[in-house]
C-alpha atoms as a PDB file:
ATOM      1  CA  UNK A   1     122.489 110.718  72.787  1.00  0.00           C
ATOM      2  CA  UNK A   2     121.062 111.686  75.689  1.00  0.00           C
ATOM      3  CA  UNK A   3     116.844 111.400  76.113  1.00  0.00           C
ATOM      4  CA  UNK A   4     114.235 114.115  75.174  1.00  0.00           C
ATOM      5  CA  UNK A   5     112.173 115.856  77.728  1.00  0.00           C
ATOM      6  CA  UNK A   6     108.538 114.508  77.418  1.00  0.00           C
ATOM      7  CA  UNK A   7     105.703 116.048  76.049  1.00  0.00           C
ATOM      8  CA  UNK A   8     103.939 116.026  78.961  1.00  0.00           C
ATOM      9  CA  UNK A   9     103.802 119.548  81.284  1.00  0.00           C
ATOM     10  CA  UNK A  10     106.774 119.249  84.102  1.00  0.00           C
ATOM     11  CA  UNK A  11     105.608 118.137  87.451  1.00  0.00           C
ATOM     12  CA  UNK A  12     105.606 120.711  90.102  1.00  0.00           C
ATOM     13  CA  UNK A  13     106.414 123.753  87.132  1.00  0.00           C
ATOM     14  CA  UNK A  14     103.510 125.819  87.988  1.00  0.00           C
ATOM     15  CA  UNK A  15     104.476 126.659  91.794  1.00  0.00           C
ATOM     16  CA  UNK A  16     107.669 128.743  92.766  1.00  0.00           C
ATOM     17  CA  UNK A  17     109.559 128.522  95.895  1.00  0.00           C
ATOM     18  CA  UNK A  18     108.458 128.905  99.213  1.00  0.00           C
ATOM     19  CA  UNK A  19     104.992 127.959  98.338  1.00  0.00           C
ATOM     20  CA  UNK A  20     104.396 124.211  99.785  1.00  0.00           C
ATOM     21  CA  UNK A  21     101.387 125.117 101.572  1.00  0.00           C
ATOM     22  CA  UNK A  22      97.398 124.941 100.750  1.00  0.00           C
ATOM     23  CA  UNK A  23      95.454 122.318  98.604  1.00  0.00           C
ATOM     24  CA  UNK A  24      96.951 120.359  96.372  1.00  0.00           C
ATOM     25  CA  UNK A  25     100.322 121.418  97.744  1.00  0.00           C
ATOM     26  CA  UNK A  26     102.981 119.810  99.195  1.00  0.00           C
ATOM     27  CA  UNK A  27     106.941 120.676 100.702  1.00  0.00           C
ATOM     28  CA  UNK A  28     110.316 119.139 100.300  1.00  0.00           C
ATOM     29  CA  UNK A  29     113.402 120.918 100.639  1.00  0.00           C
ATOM     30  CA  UNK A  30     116.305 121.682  97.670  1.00  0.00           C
ATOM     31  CA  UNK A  31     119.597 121.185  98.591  1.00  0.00           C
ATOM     32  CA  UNK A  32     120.205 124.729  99.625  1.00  0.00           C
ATOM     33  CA  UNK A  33     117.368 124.220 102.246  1.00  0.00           C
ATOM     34  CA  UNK A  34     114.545 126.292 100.704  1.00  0.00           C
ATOM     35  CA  UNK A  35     111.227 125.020 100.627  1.00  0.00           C
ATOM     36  CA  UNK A  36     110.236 123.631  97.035  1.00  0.00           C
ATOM     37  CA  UNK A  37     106.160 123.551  96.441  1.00  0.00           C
ATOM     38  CA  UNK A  38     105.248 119.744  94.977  1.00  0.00           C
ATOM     39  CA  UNK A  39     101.639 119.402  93.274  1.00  0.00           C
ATOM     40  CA  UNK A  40     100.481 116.024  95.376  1.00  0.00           C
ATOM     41  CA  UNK A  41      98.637 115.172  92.730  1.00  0.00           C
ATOM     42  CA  UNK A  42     101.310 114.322  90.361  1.00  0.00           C
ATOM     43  CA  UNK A  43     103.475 112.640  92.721  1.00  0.00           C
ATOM     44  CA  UNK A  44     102.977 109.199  92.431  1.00  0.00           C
ATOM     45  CA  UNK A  45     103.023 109.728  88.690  1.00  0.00           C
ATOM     46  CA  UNK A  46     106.703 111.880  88.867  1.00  0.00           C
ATOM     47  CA  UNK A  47     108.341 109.059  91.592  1.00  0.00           C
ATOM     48  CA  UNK A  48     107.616 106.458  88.542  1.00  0.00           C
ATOM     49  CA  UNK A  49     108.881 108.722  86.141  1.00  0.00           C
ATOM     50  CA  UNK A  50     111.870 109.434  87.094  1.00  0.00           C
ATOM     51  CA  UNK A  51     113.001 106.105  88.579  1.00  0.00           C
ATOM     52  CA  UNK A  52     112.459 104.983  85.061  1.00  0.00           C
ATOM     53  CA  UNK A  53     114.516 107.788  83.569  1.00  0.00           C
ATOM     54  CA  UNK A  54     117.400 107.384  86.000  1.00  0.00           C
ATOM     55  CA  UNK A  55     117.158 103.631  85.183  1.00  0.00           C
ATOM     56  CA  UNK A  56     118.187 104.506  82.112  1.00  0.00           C
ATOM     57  CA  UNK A  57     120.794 107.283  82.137  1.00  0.00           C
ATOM     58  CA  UNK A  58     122.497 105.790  85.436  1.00  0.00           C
ATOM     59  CA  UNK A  59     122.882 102.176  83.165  1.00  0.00           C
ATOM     60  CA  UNK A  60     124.266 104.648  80.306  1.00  0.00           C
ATOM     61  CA  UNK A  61     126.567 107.112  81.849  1.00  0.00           C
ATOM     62  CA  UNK A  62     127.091 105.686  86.061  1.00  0.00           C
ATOM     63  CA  UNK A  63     126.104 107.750  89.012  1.00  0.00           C
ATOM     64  CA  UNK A  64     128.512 110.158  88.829  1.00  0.00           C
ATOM     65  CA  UNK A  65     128.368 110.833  84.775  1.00  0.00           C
ATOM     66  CA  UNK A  66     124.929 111.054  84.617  1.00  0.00           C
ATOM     67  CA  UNK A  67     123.368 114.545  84.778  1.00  0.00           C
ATOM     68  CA  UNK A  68     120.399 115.654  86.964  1.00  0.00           C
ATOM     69  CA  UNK A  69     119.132 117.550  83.916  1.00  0.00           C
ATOM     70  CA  UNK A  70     119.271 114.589  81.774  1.00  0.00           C
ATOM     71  CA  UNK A  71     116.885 112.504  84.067  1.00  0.00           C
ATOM     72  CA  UNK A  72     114.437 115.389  84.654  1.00  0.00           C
ATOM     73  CA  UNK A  73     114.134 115.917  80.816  1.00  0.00           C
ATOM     74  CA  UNK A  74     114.086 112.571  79.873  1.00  0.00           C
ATOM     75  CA  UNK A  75     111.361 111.951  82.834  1.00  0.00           C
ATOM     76  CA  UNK A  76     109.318 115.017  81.874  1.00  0.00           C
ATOM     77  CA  UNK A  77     109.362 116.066  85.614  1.00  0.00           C
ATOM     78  CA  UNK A  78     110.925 119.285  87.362  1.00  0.00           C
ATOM     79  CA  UNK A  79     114.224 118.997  88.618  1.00  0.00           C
ATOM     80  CA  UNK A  80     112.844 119.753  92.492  1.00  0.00           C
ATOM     81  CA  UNK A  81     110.877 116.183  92.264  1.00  0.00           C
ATOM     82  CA  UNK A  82     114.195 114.572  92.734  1.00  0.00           C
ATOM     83  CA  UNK A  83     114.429 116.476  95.891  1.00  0.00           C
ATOM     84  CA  UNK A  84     111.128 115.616  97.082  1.00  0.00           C
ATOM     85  CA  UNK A  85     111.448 112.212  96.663  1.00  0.00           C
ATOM     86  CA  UNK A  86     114.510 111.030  96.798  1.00  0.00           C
ATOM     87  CA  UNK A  87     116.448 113.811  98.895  1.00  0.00           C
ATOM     88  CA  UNK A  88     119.768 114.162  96.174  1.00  0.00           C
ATOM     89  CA  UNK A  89     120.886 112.044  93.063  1.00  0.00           C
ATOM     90  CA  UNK A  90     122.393 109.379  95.260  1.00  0.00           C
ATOM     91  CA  UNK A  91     119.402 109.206  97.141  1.00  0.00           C
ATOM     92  CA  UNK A  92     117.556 108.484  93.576  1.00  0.00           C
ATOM     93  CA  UNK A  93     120.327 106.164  92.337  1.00  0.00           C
ATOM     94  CA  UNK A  94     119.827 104.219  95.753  1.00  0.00           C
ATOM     95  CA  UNK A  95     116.007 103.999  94.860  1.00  0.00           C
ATOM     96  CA  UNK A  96     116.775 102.791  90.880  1.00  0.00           C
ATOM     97  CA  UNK A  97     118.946 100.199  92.315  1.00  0.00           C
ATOM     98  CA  UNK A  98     116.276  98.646  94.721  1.00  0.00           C
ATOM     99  CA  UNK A  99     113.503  99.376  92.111  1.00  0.00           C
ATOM    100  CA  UNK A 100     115.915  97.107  89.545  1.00  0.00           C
ATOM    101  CA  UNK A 101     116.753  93.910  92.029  1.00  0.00           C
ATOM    102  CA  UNK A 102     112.987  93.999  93.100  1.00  0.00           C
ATOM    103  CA  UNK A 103     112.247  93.866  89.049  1.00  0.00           C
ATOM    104  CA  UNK A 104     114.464  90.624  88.763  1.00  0.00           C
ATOM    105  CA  UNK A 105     113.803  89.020  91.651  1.00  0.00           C
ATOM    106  CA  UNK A 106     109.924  89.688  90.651  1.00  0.00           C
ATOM    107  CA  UNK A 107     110.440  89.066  86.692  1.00  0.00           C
ATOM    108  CA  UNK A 108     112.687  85.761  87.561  1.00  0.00           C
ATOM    109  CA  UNK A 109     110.205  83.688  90.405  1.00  0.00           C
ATOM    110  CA  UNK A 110     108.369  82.076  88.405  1.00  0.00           C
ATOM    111  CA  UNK A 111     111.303  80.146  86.645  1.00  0.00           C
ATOM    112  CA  UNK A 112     112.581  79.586  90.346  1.00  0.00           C
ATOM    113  CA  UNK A 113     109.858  78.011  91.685  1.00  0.00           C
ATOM    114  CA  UNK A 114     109.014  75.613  88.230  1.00  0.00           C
ATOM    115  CA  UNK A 115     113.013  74.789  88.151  1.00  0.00           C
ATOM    116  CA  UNK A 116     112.758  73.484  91.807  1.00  0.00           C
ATOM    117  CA  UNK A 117     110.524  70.915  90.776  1.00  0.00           C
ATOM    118  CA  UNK A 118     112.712  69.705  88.005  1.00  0.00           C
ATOM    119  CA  UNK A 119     115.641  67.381  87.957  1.00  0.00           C
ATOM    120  CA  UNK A 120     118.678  69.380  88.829  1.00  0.00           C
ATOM    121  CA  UNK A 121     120.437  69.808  85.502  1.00  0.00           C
ATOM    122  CA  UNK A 122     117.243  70.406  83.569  1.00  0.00           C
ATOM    123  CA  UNK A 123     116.016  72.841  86.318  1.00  0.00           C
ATOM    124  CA  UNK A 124     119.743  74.543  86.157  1.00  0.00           C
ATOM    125  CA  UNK A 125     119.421  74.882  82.332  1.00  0.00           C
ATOM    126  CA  UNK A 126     115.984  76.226  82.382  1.00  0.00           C
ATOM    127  CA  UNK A 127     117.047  79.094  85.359  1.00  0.00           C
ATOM    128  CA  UNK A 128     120.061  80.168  83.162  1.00  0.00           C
ATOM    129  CA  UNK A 129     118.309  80.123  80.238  1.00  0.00           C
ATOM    130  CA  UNK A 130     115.469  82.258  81.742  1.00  0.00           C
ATOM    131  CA  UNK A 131     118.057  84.361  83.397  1.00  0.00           C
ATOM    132  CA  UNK A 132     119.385  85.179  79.985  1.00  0.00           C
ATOM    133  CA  UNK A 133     116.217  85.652  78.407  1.00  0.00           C
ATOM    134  CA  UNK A 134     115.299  88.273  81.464  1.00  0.00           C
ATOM    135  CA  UNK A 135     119.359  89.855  80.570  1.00  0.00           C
ATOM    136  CA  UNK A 136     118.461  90.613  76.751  1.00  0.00           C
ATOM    137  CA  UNK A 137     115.041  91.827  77.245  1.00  0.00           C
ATOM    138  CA  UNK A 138     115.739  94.387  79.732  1.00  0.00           C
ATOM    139  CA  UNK A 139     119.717  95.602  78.953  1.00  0.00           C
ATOM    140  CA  UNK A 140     119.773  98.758  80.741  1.00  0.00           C
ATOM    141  CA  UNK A 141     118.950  96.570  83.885  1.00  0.00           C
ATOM    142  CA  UNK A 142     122.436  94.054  83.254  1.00  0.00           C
ATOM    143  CA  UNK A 143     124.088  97.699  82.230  1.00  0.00           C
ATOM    144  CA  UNK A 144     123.175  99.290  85.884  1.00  0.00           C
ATOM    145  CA  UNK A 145     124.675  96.242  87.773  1.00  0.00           C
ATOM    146  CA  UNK A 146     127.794  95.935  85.683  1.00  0.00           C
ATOM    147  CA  UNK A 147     128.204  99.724  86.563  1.00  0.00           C
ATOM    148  CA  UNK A 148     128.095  98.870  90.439  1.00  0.00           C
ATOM    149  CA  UNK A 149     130.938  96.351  89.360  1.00  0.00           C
ATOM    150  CA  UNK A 150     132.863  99.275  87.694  1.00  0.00           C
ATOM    151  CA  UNK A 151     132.267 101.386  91.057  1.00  0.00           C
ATOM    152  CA  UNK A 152     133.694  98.502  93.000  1.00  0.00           C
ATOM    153  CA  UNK A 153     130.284  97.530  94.944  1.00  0.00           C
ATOM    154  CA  UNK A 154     130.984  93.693  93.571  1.00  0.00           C
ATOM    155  CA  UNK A 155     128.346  92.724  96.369  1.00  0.00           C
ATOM    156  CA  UNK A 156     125.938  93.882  94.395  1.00  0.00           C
ATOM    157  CA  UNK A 157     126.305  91.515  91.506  1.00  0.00           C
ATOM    158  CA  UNK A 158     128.186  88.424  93.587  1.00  0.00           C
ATOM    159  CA  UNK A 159     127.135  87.878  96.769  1.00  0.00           C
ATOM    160  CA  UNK A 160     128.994  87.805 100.027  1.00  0.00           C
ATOM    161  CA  UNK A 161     127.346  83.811 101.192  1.00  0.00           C
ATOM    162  CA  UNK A 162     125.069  81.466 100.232  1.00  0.00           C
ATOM    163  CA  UNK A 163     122.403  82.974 101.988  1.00  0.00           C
ATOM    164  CA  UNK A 164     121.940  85.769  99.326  1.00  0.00           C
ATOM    165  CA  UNK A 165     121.636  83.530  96.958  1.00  0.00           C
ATOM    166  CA  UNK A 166     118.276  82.208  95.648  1.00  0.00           C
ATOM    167  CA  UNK A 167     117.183  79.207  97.701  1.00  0.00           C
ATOM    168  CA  UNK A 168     115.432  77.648  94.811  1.00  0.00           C
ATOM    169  CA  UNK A 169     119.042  77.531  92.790  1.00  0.00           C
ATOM    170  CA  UNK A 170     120.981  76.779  96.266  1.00  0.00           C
ATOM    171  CA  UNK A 171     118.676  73.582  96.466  1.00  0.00           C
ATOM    172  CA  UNK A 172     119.152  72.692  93.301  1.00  0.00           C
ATOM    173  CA  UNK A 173     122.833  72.672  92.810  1.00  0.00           C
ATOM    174  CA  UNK A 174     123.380  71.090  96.629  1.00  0.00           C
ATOM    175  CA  UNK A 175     121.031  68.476  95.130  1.00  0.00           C
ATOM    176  CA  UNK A 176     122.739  67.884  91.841  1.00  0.00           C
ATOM    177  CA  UNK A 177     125.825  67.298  93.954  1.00  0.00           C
ATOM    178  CA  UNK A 178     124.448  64.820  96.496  1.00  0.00           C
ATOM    179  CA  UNK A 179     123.643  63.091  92.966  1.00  0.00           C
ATOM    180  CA  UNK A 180     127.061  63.322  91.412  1.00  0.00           C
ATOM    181  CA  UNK A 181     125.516  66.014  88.557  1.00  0.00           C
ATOM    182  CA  UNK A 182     127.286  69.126  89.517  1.00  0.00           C
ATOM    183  CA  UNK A 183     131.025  69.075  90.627  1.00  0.00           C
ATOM    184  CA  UNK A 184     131.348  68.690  94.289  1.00  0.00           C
ATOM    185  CA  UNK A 185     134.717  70.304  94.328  1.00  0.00           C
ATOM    186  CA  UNK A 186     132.847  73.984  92.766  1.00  0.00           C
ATOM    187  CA  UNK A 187     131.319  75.625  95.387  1.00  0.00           C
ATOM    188  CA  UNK A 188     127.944  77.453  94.402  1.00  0.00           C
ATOM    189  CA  UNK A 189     128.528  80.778  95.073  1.00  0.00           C
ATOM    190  CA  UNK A 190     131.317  80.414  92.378  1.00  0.00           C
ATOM    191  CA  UNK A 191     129.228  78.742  89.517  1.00  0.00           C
ATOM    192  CA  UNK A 192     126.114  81.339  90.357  1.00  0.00           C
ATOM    193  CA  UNK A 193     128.455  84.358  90.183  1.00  0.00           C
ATOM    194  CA  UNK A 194     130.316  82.835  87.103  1.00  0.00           C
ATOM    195  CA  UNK A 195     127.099  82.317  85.157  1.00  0.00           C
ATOM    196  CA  UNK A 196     125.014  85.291  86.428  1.00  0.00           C
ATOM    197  CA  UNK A 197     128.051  87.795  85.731  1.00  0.00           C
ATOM    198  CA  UNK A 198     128.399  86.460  82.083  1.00  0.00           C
ATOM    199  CA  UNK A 199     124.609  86.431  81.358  1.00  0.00           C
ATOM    200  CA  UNK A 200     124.858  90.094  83.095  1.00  0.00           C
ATOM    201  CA  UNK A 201     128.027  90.812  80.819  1.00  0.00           C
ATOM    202  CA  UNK A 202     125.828  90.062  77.614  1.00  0.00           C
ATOM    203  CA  UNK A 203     122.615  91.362  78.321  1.00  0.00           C
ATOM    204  CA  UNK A 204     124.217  94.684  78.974  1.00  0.00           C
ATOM    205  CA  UNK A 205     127.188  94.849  75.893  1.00  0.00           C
ATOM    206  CA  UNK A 206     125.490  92.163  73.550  1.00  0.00           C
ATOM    207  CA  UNK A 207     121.614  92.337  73.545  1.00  0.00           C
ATOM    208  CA  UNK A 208     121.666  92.334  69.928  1.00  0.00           C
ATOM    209  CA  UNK A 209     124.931  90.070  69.073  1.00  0.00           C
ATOM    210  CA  UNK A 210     122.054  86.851  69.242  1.00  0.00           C
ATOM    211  CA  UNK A 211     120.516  88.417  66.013  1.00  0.00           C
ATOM    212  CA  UNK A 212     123.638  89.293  64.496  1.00  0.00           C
ATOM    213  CA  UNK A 213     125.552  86.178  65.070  1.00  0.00           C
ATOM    214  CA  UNK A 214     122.894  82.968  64.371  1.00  0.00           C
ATOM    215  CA  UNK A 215     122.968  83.671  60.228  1.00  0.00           C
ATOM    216  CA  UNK A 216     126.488  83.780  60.359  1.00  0.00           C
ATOM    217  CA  UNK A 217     126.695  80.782  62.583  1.00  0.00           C
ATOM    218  CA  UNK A 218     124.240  79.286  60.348  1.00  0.00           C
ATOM    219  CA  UNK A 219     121.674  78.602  63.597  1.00  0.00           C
ATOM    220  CA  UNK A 220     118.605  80.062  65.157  1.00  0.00           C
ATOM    221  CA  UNK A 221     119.123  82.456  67.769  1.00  0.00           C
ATOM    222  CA  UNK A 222     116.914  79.944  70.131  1.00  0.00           C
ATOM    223  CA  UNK A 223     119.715  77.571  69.320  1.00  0.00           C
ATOM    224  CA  UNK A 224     122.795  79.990  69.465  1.00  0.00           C
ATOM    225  CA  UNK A 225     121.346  80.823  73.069  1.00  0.00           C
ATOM    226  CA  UNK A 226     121.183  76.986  74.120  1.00  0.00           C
ATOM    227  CA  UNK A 227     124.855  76.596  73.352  1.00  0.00           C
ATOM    228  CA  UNK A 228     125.778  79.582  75.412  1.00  0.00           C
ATOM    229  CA  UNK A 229     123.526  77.948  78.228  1.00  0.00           C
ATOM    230  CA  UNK A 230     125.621  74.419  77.515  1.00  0.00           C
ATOM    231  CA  UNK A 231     129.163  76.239  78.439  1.00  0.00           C
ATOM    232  CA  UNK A 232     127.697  77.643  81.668  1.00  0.00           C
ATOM    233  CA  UNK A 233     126.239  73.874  82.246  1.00  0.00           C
ATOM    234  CA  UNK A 234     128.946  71.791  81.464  1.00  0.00           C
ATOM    235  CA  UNK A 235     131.583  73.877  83.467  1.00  0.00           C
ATOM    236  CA  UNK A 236     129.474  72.834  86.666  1.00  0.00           C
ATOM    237  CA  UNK A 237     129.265  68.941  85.865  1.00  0.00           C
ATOM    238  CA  UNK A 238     131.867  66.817  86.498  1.00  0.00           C
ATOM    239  CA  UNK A 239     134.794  65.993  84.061  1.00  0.00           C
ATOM    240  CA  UNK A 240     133.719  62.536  81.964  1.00  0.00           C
ATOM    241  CA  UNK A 241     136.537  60.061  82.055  1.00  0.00           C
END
């Protein structure tokens, strides 16, 4: 189901077109090229509203099946806000993506920089683990970038070179090989992707499957999520003889 408009008054409701001028008052431009009146003082407030909204129905339905009216109800905003901001819907589904990878990238640090200090295959278990963690907490966010994957854009979720990967993990892995830990013959852009895709894959299609599956499996879902973290582990060491 899609969301409910909030509570709140719309953003921008209480001017018409062709306004835009005088305190208080604003311009942007609607796709037909009139002039749309903004209040400035709920601006900041709508940007953050609707990049929330869109984060949702975008990780629910994809750019092209969500609905404009869907994200301007669900945001509690007017429609013209969209405009204003973000100049058309793929201007705002542009924004949601950047908005999401900065919300990783800004979530995940921490973990980086403690695993770097670690020896490699503890620090590699502890940056999957937190990476999974980070997957199940937030779902829409794993549910957005497996949608860029159904689009086609697979940059977005595996990257292109080394270089766009974390250095923190980079360093650890390259390190783990120069100590016979981690295979030599698996490059690192292929165990990252491998491991980041899956944790992607189940933060967006099984946030919940943790809490199902640990009474059946007789287990704690801290444990059930340790074993998942062991297959991603042990496909990167080498082979015992």
């Amino acid at each position: 189901m899609r969301g409910h408009a909030a509570s709140r008054p719309l953003c921008g409701s209480d001017h018409g077109r062709g306004a835009g001028h005088g305190p208080g008052r604003t311009g942007a431009r609607g796709l037909d090229g009139d002039r749309l009146a903004v209040n400035t003082y709920c601006v900041s407030e709508s940007r953050e509203a609707l990049l929330a909204a869109a984060a949702e129905e975008f990780a629910q339905y994809g750019l092209h099946g969500a609905r404009i009216r869907a994200i301007v109800a669900r945001a509690g905003v007017n429609e013209r806000m969209i405009y204003h901001h973000f100049g058309s819907k793929e201007g705002l589904y542009g924004a949601v993506m950047d908005e999401q990878r900065r919300a990783i990238a800004e979530a995940w640090w921490p973990a980086l920089e403690k695993a770097r200090e670690m020896e490699p295959l503890e620090g590699m278990r502890y940056v999957l683990r937190s990476s999974l963690d980070l997957a199940i907490a937030h779902p829409h966010r794993s549910a957005l970038f497996l949608q860029e994957q159904l689009a086609g854009h697979f940059g977005t979720l595996h990257p292109t070179s080394p270089e766009q990967l974390p250095a923190q993990i980079r360093e650890l892995y390259e390190r783990g090989q120069r100590d016979g830990v981690f295979r030599k013959d698996l490059p690192f852009v292929l165990a990252y992707s491998t491991a980041i895709g899956s944790i992607m894959a189940m933060g967006a299609t099984s946030a919940k499957s943790f809490e199902f599956l640990a009474p059946v499996l007789a287990m704690g879902e801290d444990r059930a999520k340790e074993l998942v973290i062991d297959q991603f582990v042990q496909g990167m060491t080498p082979p015992s003889n």
